[in-house]
C-alpha atoms as a PDB file:
ATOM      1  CA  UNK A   1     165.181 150.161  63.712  1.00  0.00           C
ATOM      2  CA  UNK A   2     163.447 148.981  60.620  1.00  0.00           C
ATOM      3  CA  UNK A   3     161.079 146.488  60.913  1.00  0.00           C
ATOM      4  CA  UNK A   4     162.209 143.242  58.269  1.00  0.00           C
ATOM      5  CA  UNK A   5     159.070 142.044  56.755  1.00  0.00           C
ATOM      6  CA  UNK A   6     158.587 138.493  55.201  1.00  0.00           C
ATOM      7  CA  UNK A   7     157.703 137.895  51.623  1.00  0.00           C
ATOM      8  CA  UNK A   8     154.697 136.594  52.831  1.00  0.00           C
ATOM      9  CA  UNK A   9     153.766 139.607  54.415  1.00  0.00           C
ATOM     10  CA  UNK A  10     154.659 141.686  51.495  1.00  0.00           C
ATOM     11  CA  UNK A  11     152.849 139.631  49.185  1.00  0.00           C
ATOM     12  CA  UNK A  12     149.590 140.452  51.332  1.00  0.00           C
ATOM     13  CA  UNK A  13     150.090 143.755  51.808  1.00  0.00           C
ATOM     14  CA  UNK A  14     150.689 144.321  47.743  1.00  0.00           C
ATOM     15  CA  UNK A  15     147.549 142.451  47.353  1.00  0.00           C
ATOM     16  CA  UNK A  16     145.748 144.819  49.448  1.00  0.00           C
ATOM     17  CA  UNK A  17     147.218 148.063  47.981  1.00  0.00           C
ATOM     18  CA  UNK A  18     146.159 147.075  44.807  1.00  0.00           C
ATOM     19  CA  UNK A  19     143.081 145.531  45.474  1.00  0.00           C
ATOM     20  CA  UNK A  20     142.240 148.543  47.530  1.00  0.00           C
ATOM     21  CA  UNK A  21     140.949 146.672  50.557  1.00  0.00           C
ATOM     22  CA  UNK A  22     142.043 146.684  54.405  1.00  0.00           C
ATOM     23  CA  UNK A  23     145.330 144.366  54.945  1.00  0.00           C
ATOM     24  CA  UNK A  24     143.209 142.715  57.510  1.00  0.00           C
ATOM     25  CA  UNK A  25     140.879 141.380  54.880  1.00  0.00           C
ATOM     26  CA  UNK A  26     143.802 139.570  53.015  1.00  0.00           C
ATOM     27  CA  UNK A  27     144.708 136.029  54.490  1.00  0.00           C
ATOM     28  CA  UNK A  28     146.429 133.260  52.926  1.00  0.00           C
ATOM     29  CA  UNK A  29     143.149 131.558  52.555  1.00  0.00           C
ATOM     30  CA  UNK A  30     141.666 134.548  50.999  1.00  0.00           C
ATOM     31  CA  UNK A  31     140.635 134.312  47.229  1.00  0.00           C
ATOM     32  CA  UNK A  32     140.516 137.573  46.014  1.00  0.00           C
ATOM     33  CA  UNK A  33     137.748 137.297  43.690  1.00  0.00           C
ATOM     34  CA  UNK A  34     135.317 135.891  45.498  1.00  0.00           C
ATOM     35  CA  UNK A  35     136.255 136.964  48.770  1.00  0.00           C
ATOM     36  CA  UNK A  36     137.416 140.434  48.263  1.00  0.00           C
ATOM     37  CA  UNK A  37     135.148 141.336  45.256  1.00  0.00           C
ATOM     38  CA  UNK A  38     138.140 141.736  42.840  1.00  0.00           C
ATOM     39  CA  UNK A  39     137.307 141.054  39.003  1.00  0.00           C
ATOM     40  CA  UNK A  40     140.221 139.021  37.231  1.00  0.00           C
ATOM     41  CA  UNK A  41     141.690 142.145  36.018  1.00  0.00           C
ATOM     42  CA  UNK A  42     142.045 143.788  38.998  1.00  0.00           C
ATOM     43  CA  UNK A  43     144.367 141.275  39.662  1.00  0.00           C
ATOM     44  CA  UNK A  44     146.658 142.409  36.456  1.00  0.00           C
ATOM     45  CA  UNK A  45     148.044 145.398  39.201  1.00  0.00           C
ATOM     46  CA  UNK A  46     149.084 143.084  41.612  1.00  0.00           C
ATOM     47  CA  UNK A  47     150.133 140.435  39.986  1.00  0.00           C
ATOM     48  CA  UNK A  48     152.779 143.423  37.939  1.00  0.00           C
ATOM     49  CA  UNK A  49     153.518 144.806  41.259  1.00  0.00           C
ATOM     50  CA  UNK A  50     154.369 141.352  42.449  1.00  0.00           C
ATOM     51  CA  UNK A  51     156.650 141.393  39.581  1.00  0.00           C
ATOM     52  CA  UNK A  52     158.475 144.671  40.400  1.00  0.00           C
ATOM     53  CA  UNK A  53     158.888 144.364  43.988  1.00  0.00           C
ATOM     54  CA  UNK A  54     160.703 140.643  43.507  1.00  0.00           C
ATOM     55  CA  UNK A  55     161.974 141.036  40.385  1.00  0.00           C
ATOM     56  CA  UNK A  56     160.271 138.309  38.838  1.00  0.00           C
ATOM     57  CA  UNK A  57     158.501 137.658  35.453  1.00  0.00           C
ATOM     58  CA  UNK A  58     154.858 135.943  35.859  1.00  0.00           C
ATOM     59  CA  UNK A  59     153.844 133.670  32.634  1.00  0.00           C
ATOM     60  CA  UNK A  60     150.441 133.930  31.823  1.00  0.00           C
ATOM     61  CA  UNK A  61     150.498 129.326  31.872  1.00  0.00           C
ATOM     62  CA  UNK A  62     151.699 129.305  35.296  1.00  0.00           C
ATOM     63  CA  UNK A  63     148.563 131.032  36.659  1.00  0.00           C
ATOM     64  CA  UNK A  64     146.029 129.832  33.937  1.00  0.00           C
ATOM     65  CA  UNK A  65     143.446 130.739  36.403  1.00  0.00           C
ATOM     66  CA  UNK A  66     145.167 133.252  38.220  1.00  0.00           C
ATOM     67  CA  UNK A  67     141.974 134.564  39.544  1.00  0.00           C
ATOM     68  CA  UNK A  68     140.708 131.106  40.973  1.00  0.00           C
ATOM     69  CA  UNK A  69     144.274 131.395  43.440  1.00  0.00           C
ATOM     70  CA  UNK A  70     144.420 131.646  47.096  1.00  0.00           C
ATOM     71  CA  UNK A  71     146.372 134.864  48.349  1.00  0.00           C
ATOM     72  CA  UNK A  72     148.532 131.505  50.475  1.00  0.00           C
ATOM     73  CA  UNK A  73     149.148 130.338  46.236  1.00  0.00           C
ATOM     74  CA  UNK A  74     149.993 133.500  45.144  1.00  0.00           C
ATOM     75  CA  UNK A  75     152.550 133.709  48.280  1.00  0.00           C
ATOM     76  CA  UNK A  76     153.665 130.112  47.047  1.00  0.00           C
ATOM     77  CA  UNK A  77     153.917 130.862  43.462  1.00  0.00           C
ATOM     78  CA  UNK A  78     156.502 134.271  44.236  1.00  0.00           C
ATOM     79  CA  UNK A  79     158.584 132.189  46.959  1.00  0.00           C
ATOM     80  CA  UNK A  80     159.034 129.402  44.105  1.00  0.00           C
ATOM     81  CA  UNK A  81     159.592 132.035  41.600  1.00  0.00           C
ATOM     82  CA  UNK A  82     162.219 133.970  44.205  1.00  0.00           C
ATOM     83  CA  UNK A  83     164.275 130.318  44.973  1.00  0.00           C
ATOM     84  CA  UNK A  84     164.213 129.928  41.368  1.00  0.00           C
ATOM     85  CA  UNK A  85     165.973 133.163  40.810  1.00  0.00           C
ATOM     86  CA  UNK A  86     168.117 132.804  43.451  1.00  0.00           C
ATOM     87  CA  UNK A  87     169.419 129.426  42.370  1.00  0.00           C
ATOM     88  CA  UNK A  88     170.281 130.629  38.748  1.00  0.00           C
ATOM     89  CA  UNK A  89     173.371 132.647  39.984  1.00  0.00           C
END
């Protein structure tokens, strides 16, 4: 049997993978730029692979400060995105 994973958890483990850090390291409190090390544009990766894996689009004035963002707001900001989606059809 498969095991169903929740965005949440697929958000984190993106975040890792592109980050290039241990999943264990990435909590919804985590901010990856301060706590993981990440520079703001090794956030561009997961932030596009966020993108592809919900099949959502990301504008650059939702996340002015996209770097300053928990991994918990980034989690937010695709399950807003995702409703959003789903309510247009």
């Amino acid at each position: 049997m498969s095991e169903v994973k929740t965005l949440a958890q697929r958000v984190r483990e993106i975040m890792a993978f592109n980050i290039g850090v241990d999943l264990s390291l990435v909590k919804e409190e985590t901010r990856p730029t301060t706590d993981l090390k990440a520079d703001s544009l090794e956030l561009v990766e997961p932030a596009m692979a966020l993108e592809d894996e919900f099949n959502i689009v990301i504008d650059d004035d939702e996340v002015p400060d996209g770097a300053s963002l928990t991994v918990g707001e980034w989690i937010a900001l695709v399950e807003r995105k995702v409703e959003a989606k789903h309510a247009a059809r």
